[in-house]
C-alpha atoms as a PDB file:
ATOM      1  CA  UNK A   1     -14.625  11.597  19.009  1.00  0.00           C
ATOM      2  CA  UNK A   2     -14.743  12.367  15.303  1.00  0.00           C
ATOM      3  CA  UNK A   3     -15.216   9.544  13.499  1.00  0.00           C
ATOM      4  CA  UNK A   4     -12.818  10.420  10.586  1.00  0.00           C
ATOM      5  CA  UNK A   5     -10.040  10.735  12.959  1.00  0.00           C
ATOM      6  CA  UNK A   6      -8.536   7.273  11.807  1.00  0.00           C
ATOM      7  CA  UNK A   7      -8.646   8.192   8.277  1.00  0.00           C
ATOM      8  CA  UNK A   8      -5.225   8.170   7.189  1.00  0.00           C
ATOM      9  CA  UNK A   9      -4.104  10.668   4.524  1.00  0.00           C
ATOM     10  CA  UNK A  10      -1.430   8.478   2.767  1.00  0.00           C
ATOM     11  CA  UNK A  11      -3.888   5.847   1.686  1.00  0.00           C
ATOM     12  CA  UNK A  12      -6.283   8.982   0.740  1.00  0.00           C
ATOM     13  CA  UNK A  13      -5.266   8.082  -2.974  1.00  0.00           C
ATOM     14  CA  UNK A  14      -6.499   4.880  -5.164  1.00  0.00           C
ATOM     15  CA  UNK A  15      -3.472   3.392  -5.740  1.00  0.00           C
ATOM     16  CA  UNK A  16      -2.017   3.190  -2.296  1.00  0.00           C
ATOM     17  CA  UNK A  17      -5.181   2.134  -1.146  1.00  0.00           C
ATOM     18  CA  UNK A  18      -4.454  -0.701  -3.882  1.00  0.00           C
ATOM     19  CA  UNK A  19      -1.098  -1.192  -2.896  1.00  0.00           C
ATOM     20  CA  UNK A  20      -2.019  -1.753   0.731  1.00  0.00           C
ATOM     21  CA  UNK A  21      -4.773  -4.231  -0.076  1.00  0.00           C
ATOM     22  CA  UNK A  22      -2.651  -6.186  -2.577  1.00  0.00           C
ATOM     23  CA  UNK A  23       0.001  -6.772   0.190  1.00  0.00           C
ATOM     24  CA  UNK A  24      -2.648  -6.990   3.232  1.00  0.00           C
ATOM     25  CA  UNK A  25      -3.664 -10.652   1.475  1.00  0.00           C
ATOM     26  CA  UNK A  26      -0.042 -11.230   0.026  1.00  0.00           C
ATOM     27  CA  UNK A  27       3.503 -11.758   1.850  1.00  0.00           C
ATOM     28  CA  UNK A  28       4.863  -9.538  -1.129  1.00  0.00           C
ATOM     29  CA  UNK A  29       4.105  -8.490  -4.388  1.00  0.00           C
ATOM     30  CA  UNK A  30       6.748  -7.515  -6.960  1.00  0.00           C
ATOM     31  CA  UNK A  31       6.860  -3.894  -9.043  1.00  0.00           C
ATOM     32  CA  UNK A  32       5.954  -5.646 -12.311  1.00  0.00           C
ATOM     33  CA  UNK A  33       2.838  -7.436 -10.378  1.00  0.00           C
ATOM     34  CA  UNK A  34       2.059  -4.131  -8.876  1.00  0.00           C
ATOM     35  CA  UNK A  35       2.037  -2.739 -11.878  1.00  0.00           C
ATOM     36  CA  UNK A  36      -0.292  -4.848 -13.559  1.00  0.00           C
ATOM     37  CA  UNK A  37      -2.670  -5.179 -11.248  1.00  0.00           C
ATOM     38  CA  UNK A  38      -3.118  -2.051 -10.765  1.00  0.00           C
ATOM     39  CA  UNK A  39      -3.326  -1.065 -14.308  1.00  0.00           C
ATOM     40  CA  UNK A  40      -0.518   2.129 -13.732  1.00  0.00           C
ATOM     41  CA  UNK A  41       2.495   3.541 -15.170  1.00  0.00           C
ATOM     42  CA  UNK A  42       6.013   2.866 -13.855  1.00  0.00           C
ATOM     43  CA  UNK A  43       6.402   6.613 -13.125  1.00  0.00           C
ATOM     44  CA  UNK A  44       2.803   6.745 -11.070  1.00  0.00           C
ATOM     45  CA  UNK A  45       3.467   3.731  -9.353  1.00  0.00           C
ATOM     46  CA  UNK A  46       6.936   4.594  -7.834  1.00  0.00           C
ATOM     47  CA  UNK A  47       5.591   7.586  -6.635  1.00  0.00           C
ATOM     48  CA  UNK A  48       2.952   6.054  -4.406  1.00  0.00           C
ATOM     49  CA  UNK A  49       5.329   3.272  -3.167  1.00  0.00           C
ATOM     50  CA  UNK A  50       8.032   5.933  -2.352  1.00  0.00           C
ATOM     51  CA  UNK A  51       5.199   7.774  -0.852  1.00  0.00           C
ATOM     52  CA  UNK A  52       3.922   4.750   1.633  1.00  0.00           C
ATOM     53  CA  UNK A  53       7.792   3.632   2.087  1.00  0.00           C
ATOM     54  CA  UNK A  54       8.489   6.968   3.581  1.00  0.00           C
ATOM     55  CA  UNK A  55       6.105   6.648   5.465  1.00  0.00           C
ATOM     56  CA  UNK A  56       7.079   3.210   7.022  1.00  0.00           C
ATOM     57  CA  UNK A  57       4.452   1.327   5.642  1.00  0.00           C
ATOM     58  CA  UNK A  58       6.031  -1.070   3.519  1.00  0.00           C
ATOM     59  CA  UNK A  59       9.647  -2.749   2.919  1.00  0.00           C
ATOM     60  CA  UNK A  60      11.642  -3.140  -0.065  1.00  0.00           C
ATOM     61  CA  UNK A  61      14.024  -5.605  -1.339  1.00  0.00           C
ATOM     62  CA  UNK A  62      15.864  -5.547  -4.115  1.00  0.00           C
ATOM     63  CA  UNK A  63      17.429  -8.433  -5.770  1.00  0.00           C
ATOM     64  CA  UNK A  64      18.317 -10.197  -8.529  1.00  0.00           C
ATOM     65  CA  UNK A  65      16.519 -13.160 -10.610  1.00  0.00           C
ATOM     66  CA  UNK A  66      18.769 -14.631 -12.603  1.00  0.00           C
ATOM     67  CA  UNK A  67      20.487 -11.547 -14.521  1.00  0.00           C
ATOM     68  CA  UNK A  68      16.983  -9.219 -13.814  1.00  0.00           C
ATOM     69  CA  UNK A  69      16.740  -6.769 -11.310  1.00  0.00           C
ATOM     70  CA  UNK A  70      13.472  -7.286  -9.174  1.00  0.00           C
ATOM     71  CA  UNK A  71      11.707  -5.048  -6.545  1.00  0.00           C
ATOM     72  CA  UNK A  72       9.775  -7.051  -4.037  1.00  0.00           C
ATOM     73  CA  UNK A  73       7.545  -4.738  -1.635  1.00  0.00           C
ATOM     74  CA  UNK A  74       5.781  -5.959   1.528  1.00  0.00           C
ATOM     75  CA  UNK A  75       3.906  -4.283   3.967  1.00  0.00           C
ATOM     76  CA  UNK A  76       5.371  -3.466   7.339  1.00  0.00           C
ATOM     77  CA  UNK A  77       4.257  -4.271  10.803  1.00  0.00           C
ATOM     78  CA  UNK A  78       2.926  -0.796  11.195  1.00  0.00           C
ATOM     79  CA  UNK A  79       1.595  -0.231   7.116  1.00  0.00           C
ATOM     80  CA  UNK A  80      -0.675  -3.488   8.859  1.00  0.00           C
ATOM     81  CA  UNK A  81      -1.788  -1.646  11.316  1.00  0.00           C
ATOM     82  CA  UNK A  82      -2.329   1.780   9.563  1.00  0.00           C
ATOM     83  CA  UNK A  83      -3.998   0.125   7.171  1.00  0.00           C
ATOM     84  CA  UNK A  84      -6.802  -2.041   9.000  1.00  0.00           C
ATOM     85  CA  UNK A  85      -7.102   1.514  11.235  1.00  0.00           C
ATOM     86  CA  UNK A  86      -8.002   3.208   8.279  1.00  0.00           C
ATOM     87  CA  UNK A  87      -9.971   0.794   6.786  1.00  0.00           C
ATOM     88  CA  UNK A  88     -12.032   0.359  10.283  1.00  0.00           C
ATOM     89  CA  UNK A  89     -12.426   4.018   9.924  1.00  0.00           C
ATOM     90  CA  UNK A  90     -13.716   4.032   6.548  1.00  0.00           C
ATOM     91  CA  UNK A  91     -16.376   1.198   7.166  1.00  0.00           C
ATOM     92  CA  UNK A  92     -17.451   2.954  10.432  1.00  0.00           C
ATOM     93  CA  UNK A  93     -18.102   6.082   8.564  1.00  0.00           C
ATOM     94  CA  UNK A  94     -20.089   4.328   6.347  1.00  0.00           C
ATOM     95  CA  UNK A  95     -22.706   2.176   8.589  1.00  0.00           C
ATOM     96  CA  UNK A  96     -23.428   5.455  10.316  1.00  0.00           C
ATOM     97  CA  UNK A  97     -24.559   7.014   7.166  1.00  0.00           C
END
């Protein structure tokens, strides 16, 4: 067995990798927080979240905060999964190095 088979292409970029590791050790994280954290504009970073919510990875709920509109984003059952694969994958690929 290859041992990049559990690389996963849609966390092959930076900021979906930081995405998925902001919401791996957070219930949710809102587009602002996102945002900051990540140090990205809000063009770049809808991309990437359309990008992982296509691809069932993570939820989103929109609501209001008084008057604001906020985007909340949390990682699915299966963006878990995908991601801890992948991640598995990556530090495998690297002990054998």
């Amino acid at each position: 067995m290859s041992l990049i088979n559990n690389i996963n292409k849609v966390f092959d970029h930076r900021i979906r990798l930081g995405i998925m590791s902001i919401l791996m050790v957070n219930d949710y994280a809102d587009f602002n927080t996102l945002k900051e954290l990540l140090d990205v504009t809000d063009g770049n970073l809808a991309s990437h979240v359309k990008a992982l919510e296509n691809a069932d990875y993570m939820s989103v709920e929109k609501r209001f905060i008084g008057r604001k509109p906020n985007t909340r984003y949390a990682a699915t059952t299966l963006g878990r999964a995908e991601f801890k694969k992948h991640i598995d994958a990556l530090e495998k690929l690297i002990n054998t190095q």
